[in-house]
N, C-alpha and C. Protein backbone atom coordinates (compact mmCIF):
# COMPACT_ATOMS: atom_id res chain seq x y z
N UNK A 1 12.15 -44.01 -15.25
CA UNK A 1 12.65 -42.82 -15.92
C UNK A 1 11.63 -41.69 -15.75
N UNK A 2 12.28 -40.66 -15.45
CA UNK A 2 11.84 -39.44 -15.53
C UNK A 2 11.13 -38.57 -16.44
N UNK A 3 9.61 -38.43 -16.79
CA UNK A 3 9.16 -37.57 -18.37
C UNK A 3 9.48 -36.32 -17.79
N UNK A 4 10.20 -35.78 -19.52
CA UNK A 4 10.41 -34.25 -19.38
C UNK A 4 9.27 -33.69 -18.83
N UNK A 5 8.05 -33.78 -19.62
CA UNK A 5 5.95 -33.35 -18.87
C UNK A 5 6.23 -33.08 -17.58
N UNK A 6 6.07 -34.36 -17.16
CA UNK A 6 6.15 -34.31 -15.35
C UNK A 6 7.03 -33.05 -15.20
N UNK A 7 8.28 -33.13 -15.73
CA UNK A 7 9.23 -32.47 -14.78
C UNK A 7 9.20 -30.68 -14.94
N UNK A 8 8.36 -30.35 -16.51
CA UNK A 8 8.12 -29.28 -16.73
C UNK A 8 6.98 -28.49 -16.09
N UNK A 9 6.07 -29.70 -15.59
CA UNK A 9 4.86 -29.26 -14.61
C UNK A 9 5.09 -28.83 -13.46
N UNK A 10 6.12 -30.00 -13.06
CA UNK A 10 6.31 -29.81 -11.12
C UNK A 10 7.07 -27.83 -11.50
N UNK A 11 7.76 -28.04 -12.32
CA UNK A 11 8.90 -26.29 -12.31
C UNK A 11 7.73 -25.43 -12.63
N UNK A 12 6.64 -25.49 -13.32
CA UNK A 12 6.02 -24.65 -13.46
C UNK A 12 4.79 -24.19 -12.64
N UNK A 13 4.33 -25.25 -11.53
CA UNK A 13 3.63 -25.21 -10.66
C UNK A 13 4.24 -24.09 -9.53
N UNK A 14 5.76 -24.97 -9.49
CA UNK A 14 6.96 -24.57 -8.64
C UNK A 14 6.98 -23.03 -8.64
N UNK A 15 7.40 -22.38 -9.93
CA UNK A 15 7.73 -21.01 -10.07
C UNK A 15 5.78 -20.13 -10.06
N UNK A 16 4.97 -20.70 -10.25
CA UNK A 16 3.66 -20.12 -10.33
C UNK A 16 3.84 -20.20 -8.77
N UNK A 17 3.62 -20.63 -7.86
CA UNK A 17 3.43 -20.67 -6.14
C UNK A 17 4.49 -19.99 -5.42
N UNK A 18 5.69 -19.86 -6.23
CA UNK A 18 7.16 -19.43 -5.37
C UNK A 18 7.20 -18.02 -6.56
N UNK A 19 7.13 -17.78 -7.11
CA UNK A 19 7.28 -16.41 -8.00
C UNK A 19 5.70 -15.42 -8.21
N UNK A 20 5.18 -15.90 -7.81
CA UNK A 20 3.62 -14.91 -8.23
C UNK A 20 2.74 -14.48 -7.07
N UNK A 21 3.12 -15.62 -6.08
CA UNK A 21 1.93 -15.55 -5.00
C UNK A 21 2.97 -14.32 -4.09
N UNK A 22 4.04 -14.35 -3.64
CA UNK A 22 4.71 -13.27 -3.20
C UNK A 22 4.62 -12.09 -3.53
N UNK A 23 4.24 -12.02 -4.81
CA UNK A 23 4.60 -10.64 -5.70
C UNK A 23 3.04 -10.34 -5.61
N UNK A 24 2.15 -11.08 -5.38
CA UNK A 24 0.46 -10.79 -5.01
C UNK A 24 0.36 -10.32 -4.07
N UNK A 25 1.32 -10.95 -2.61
CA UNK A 25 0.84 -10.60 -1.28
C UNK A 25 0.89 -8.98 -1.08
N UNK A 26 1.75 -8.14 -2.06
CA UNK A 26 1.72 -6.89 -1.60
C UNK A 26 1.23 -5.97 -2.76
N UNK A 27 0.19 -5.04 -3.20
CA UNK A 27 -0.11 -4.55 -4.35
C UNK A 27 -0.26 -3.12 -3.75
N UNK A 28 0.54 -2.46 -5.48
CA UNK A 28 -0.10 -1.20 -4.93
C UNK A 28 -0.99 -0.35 -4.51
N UNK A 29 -1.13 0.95 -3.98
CA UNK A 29 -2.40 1.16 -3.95
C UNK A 29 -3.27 2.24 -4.92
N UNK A 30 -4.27 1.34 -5.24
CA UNK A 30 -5.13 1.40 -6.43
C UNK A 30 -6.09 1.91 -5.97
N UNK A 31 -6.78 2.22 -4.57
CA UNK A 31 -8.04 2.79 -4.27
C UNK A 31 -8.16 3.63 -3.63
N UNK A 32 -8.64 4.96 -3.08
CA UNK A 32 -8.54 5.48 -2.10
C UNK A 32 -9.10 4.64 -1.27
N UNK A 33 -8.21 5.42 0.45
CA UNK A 33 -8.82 4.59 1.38
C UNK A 33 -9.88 4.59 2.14
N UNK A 34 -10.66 5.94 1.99
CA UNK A 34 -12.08 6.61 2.12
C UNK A 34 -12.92 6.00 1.07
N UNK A 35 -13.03 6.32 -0.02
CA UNK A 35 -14.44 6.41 -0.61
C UNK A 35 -13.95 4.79 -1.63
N UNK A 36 -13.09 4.58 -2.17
CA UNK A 36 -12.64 3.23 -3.09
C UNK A 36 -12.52 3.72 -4.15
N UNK A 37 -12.36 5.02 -4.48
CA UNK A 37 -12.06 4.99 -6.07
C UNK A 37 -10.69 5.30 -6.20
N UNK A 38 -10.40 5.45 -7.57
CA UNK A 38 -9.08 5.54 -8.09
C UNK A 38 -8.24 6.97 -7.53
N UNK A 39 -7.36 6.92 -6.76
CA UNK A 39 -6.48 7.83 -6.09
C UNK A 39 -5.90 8.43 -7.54
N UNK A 40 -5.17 10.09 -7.08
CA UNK A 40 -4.64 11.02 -7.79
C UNK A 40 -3.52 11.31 -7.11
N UNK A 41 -2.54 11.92 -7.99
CA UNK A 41 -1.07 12.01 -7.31
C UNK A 41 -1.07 13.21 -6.51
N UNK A 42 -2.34 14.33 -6.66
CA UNK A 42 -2.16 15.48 -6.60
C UNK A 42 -2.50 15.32 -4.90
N UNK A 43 -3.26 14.44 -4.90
CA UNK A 43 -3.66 14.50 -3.36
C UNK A 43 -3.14 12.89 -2.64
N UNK A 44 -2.53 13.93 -1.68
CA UNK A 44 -1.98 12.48 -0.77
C UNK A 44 -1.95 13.41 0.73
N UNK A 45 -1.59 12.13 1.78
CA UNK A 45 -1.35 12.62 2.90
C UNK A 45 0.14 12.03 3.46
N UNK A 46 1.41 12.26 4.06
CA UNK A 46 2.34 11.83 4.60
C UNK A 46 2.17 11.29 5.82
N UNK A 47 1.95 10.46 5.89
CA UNK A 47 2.07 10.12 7.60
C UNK A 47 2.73 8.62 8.30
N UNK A 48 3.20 8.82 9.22
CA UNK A 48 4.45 8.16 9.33
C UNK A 48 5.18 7.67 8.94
N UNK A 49 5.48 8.45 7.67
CA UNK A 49 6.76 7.51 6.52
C UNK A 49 6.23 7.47 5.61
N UNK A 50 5.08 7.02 5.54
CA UNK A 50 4.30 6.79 4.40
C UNK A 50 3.37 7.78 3.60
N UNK A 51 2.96 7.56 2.05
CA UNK A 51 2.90 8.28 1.22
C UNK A 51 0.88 8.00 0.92
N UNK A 52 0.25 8.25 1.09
CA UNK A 52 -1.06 7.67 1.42
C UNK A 52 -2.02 8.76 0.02
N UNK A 53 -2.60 8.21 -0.72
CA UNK A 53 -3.61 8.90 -1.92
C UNK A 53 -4.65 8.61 -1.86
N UNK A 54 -5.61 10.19 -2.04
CA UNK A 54 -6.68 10.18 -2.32
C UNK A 54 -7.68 10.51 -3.41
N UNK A 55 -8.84 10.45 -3.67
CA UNK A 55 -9.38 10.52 -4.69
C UNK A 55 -10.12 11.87 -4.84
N UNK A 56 -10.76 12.50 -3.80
CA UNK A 56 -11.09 14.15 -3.76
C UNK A 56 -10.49 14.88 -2.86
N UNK A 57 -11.01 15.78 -2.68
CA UNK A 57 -10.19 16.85 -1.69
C UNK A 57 -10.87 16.52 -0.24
N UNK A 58 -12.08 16.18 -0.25
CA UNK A 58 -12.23 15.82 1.46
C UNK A 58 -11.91 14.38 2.12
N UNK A 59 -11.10 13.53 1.25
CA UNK A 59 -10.89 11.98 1.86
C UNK A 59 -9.57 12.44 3.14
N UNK A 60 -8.44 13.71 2.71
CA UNK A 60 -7.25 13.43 3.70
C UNK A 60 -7.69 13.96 4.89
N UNK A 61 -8.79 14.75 5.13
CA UNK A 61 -8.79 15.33 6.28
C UNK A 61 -9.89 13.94 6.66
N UNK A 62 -10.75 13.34 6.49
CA UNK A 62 -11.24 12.55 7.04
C UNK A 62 -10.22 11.05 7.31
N UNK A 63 -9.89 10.65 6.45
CA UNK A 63 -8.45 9.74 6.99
C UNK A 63 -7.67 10.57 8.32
N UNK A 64 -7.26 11.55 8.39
CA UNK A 64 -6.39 12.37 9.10
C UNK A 64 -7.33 12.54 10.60
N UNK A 65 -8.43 11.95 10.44
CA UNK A 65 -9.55 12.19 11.85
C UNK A 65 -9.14 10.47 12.31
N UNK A 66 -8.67 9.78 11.61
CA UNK A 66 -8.87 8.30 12.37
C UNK A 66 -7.59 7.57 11.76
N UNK A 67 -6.52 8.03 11.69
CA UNK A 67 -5.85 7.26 10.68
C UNK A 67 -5.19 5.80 10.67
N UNK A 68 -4.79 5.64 12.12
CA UNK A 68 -4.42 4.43 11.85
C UNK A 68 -5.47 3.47 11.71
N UNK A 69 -6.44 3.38 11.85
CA UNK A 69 -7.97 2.64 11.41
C UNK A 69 -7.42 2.39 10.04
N UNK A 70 -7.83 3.43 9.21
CA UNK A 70 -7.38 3.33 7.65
C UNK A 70 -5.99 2.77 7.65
N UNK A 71 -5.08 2.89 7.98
CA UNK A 71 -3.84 2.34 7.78
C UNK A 71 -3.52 0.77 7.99
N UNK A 72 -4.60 0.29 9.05
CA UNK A 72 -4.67 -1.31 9.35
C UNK A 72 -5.43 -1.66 8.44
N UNK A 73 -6.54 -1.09 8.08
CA UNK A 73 -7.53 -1.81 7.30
C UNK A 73 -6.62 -2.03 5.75
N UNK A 74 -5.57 -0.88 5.56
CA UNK A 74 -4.85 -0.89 3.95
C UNK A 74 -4.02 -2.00 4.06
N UNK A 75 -3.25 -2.25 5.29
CA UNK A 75 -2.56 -3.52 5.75
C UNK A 75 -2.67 -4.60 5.68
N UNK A 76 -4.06 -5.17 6.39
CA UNK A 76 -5.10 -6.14 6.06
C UNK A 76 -5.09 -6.40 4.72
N UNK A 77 -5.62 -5.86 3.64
CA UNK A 77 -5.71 -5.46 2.67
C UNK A 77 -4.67 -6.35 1.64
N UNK A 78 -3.19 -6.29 2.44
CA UNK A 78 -2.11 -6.21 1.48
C UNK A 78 -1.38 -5.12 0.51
N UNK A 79 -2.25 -3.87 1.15
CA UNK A 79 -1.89 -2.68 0.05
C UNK A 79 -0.32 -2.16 0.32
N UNK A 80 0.65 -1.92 -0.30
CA UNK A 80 2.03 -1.52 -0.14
C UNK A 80 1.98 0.08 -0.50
N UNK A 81 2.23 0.79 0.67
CA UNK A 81 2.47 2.44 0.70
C UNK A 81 4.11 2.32 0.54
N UNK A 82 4.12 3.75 -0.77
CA UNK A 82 5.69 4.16 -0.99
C UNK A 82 5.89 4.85 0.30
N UNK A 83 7.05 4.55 0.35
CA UNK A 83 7.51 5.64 1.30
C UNK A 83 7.81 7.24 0.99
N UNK A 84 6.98 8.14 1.88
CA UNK A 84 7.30 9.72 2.04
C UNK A 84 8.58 10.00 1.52
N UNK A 85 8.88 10.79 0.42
CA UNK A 85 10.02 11.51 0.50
C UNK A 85 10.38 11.86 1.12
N UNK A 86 9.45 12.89 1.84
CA UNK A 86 10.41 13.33 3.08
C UNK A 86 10.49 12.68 4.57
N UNK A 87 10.55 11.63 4.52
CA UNK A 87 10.44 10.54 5.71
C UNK A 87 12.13 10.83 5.99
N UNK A 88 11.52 11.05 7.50
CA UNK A 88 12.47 10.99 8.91
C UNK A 88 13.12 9.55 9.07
N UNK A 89 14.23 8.77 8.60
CA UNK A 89 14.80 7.48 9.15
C UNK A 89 14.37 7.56 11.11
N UNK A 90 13.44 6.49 11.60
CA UNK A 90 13.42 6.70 13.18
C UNK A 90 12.01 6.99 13.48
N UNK A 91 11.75 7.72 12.31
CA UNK A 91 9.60 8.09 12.52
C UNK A 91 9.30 6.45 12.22
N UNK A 92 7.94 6.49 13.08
CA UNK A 92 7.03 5.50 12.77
C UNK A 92 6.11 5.57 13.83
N UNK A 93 5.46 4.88 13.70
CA UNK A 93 3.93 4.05 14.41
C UNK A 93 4.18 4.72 16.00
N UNK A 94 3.67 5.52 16.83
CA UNK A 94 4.22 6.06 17.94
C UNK A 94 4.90 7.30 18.09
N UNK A 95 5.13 7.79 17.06
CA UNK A 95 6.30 8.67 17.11
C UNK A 95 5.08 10.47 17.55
N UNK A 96 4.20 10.30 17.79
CA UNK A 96 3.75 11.51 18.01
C UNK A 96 3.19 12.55 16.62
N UNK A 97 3.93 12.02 15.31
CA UNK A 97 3.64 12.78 14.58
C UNK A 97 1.76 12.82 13.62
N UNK A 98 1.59 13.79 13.21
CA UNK A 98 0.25 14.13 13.28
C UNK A 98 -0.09 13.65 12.02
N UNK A 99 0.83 13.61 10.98
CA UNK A 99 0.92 13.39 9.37
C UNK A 99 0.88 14.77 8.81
N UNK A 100 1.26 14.14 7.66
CA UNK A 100 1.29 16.43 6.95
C UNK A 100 0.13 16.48 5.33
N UNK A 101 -0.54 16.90 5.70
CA UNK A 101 -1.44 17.24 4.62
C UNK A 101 -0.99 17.81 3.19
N UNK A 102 -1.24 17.57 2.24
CA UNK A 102 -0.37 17.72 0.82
C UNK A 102 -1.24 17.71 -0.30
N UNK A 103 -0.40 18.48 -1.25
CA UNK A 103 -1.50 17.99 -2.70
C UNK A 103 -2.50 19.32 -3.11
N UNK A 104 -3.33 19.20 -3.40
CA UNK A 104 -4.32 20.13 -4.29
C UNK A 104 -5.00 20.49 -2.91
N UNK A 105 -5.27 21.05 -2.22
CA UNK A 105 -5.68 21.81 -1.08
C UNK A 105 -5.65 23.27 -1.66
């Protein structure tokens, strides 16, 4: 016979490994990607779709000198970028575009 224990462990092991570790693999982003501190809404950069924050006024133009560097390393990372409002359906990775500078400038 089967103990309820056992069977409440295996479901709860179950839903801790199948419900939490997924929802870990992708977090928002909490740091700038220049310096590591806490990003502001006022400053961000758009670039290819994506919605990218920084913490002072000189992190977007230095991201904007190397960006996909920063963009793999946020990847790596696990960090999840919202997507640009004003994202083009068809832009991405290749597409030529330069990113658009935004925010408290």
């Amino acid at each position: 016979m089967i103990r309820p224990g056992k069977v409440l462990a295996v479901l709860a092991v179950f839903f801790f490994v199948f419900g939490v570790l997924p929802a870990a693999a992708e977090v928002e982003q909490e740091k700038c990607p220049i310096m590591g501190y806490k990003p502001t809404e006022k400053l961000f950069v758009d670039y290819q779709g994506k919605r990218i924050y920084f913490c002072c006024a000189s992190c977007p133009e230095t991201f904007m000198k190397d960006p996909d560097t920063y963009l793999q390393k946020m990847r790596e990372e696990g960090i999840f970028l919202e997507d640009s409002p004003d994202a083009v359906p068809g832009r991405g990775p290749g597409d030529g575009s330069k990113g658009d500078l935004k925010g408290g400038r």
